[in-house]
Protein backbone atom coordinates (compact mmCIF):
# COMPACT_ATOMS: atom_id res chain seq x y z
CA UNK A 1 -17.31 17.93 9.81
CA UNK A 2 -14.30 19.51 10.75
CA UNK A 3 -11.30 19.97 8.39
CA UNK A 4 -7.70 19.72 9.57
CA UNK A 5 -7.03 21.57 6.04
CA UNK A 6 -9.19 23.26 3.78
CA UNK A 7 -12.05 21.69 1.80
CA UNK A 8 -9.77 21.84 -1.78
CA UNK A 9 -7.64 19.08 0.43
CA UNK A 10 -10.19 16.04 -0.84
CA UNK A 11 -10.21 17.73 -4.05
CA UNK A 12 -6.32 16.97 -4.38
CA UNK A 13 -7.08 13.66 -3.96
CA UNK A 14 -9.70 13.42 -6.39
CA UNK A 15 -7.34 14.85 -8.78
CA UNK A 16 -4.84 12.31 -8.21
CA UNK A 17 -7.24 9.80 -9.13
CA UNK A 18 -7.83 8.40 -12.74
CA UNK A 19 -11.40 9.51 -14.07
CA UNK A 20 -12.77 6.34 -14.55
CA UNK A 21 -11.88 5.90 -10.19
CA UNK A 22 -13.03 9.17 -9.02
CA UNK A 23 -16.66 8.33 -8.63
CA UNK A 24 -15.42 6.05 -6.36
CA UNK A 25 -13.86 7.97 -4.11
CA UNK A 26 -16.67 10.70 -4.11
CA UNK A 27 -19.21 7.67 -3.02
CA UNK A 28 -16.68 6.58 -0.65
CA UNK A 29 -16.68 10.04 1.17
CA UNK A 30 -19.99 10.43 0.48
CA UNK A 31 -20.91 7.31 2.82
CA UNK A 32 -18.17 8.62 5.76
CA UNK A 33 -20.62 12.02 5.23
CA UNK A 34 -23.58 9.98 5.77
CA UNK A 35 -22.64 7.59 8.55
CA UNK A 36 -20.39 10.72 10.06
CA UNK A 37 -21.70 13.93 9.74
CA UNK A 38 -19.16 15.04 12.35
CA UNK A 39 -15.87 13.60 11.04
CA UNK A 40 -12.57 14.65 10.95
CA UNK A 41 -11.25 14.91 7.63
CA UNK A 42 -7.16 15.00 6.61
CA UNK A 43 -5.82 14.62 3.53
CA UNK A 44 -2.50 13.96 2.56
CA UNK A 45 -1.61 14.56 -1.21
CA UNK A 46 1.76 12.88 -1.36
CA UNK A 47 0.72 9.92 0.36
CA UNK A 48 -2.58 9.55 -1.96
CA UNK A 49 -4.66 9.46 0.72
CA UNK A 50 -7.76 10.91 2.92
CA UNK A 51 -8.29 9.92 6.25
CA UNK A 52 -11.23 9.80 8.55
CA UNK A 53 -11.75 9.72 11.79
CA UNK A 54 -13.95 10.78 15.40
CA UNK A 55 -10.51 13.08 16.27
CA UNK A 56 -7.69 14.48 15.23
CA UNK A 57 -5.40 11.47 16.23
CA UNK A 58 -4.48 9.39 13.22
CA UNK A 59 -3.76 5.82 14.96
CA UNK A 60 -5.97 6.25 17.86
CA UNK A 61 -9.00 8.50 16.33
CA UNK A 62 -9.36 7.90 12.43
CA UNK A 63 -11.02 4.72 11.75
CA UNK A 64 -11.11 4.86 7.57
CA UNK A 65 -8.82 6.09 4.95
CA UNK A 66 -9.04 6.36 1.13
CA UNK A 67 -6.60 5.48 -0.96
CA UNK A 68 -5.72 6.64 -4.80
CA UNK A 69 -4.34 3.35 -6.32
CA UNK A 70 -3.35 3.40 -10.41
CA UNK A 71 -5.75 0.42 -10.89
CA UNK A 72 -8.35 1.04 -7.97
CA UNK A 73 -8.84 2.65 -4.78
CA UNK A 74 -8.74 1.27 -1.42
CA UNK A 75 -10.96 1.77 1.56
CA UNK A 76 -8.88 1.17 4.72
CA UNK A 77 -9.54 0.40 7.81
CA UNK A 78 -6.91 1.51 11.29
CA UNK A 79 -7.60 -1.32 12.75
CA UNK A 80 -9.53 -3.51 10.71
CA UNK A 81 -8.46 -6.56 12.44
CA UNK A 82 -11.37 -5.44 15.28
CA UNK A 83 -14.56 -5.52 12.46
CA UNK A 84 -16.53 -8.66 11.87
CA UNK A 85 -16.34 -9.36 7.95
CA UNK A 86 -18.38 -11.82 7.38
CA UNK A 87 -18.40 -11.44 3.36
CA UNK A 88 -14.82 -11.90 3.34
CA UNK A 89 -14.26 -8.04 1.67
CA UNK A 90 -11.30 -7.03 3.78
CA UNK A 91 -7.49 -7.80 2.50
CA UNK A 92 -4.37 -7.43 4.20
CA UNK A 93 -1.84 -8.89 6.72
CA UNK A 94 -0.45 -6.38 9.07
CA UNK A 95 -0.98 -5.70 12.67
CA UNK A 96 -4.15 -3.56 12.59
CA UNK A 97 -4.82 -2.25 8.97
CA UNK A 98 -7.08 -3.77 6.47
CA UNK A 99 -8.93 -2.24 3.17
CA UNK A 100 -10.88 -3.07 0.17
CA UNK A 101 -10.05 -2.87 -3.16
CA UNK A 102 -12.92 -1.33 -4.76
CA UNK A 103 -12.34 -0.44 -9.33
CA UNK A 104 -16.38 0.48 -9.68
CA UNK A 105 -18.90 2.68 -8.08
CA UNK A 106 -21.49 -0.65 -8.27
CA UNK A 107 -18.85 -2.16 -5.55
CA UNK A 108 -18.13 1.00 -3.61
CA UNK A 109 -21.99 1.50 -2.89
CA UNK A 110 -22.49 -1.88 -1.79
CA UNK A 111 -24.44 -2.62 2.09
CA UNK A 112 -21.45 -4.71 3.11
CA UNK A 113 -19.05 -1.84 2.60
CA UNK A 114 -21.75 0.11 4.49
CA UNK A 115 -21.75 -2.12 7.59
CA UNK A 116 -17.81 -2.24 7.93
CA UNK A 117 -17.76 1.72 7.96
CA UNK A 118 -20.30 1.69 10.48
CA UNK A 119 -18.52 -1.06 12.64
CA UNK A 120 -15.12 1.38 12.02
CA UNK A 121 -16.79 4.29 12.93
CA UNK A 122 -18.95 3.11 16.28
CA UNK A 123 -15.53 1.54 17.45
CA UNK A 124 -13.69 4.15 17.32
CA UNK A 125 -16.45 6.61 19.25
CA UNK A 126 -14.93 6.08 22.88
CA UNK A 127 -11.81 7.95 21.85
CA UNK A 128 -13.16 11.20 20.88
């Protein structure tokens, strides 16, 4: 794992988040540790978010973000558009991005939301 700031960087985001929605976004990190181990990690308090990726390079490197929402937190996707989502999970109509609205830590751990990481993270590999 390498850091682009220090490791209390996810903690601001977990602070930002509502207790009840924290768990979420530990088992959401969790899973980028798991599927990752050598990910890039930057977080960016005032936006709410952590992002992920295989290099430093936000639109061409990161492949997953997490998001603090008030009501739930979103797993994104930089370009989204390129996974196969054959459950139907991911939202959104932009260009690239896409991301899951995830309230529980039942839904964040689910194999679905495993598979699209994995898709995210293998597709973004040729660019580190």
């Amino acid at each position: 794992m390498t850091n682009e700031q220090n490791d209390a960087s996810f903690r601001d985001i977990l602070a930002i988040a509502s207790p009840k929605l924290r768990p979420v976004c530990e088992a959401f990190r969790q899973l980028i540790v798991s599927e990752d181990p050598t990910f890039y990690e930057t977080a960016w308090p005032k936006l709410k978010i952590a992002s992920y990726g295989v290099g430093q390079k936000k639109m061409t490197q990161h492949y997953a973000y997490i998001a603090v929402q008030a009501s739930h937190i979103n797993l994104g996707f930089y370009h989204g558009t390129l996974l196969h989502d054959p459950t139907g999970l991911l939202e959104g109509a932009g260009k690239e991005l896409r991301h899951i609205k995830v309230q529980n830590i039942a839904h964040a751990e689910s194999p679905d939301i495993r598979a699209l990481l994995r898709q995210a993270i293998d597709e973004r590999r040729p660019y580190r």
